[in-house]
Protein backbone atom coordinates (compact mmCIF):
# COMPACT_ATOMS: atom_id res chain seq x y z
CA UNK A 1 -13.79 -2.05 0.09
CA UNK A 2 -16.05 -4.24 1.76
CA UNK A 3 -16.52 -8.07 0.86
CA UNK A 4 -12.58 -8.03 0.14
CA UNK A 5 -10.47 -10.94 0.97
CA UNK A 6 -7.14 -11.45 -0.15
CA UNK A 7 -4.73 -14.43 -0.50
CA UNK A 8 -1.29 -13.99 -0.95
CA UNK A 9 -0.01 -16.98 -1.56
CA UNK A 10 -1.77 -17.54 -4.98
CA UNK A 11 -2.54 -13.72 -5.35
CA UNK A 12 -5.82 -13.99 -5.78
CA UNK A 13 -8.56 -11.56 -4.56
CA UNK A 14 -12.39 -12.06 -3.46
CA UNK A 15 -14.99 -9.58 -3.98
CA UNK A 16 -18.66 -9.92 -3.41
CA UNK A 17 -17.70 -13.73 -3.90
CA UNK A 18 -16.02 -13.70 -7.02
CA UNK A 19 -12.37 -14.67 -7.12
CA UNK A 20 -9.96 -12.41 -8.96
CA UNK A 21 -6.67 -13.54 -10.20
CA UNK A 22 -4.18 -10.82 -10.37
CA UNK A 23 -0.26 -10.80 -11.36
CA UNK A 24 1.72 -9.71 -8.85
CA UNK A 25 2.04 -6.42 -9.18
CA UNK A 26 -1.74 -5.99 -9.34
CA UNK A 27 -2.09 -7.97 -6.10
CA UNK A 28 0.51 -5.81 -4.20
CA UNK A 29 -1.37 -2.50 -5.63
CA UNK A 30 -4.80 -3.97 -4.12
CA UNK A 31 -2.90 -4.53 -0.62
CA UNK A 32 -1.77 -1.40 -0.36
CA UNK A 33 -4.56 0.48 -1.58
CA UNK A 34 -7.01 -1.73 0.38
CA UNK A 35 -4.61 -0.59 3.80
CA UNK A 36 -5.62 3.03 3.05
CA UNK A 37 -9.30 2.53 1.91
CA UNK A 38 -10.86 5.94 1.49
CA UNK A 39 -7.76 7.76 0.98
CA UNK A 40 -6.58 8.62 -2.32
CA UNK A 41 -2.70 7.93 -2.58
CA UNK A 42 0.03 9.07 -5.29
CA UNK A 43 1.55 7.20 -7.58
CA UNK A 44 4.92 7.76 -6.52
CA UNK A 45 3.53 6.75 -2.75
CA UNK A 46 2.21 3.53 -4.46
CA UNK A 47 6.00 2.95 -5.82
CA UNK A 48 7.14 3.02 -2.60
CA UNK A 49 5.40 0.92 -0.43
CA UNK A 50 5.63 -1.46 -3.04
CA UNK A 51 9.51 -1.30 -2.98
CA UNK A 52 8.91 -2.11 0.34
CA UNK A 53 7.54 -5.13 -0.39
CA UNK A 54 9.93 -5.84 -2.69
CA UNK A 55 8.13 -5.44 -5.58
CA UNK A 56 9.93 -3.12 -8.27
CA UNK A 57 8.00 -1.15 -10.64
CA UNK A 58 8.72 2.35 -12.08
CA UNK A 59 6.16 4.94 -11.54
CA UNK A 60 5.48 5.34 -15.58
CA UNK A 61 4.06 1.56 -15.19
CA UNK A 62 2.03 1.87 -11.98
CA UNK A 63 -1.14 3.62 -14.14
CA UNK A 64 -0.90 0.60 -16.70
CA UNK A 65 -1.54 -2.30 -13.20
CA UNK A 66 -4.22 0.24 -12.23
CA UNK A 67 -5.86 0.73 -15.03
CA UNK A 68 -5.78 -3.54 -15.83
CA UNK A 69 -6.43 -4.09 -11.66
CA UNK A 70 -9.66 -1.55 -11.88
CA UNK A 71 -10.78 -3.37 -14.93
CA UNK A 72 -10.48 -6.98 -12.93
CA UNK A 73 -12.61 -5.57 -10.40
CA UNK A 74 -16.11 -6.52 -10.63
CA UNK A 75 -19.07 -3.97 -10.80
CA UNK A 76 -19.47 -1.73 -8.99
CA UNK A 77 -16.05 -0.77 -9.83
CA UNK A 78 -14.52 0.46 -6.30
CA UNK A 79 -11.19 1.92 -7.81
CA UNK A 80 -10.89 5.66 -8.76
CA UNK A 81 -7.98 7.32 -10.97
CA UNK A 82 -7.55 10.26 -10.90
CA UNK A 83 -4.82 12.99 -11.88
CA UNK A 84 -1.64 10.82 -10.91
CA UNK A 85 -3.61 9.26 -7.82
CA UNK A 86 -5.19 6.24 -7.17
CA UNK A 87 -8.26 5.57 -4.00
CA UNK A 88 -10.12 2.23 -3.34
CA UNK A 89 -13.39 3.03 -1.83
């Protein structure tokens, strides 16, 4: 996504100038979707790289953050569901 900037330490995001404040778990989901930008990723893949992270969440509550993260995101919305996977374009 272009115009994205992202601050970890207060987990906020920037888009097109306008800050975002995210939980968490929202923050971590933009990270990792914003690392792999054009490619649509699986829930379950989402899962892991957040354990990674160390951020636990069970894959029946990663739809739930996407769903509230893609409704943060200011128009045009850059965040597609679809069918158990999740792409930021």
């Amino acid at each position: 996504m272009s115009n994205l900037t992202l601050d970890r330490t207060q987990y906020q995001a920037e888009i097109n100038g306008k800050t975002i404040v995210l939980n968490h778990v929202e923050f971590e989901l933009l990270c990792v979707l914003s690392a792999f930008s054009g490619r649509s990723i699986t829930h379950q893949r989402l899962v892991e790289h957040l354990e990674e992270h160390d951020v636990s969440i069970h894959t029946d509550h990663v739809l739930s953050s996407l769903i509230s993260l893609k409704e943060k995101i200011p128009q045009p919305r850059r965040l597609g569901l679809l069918g158990g996977r999740a792409m930021l374009i």
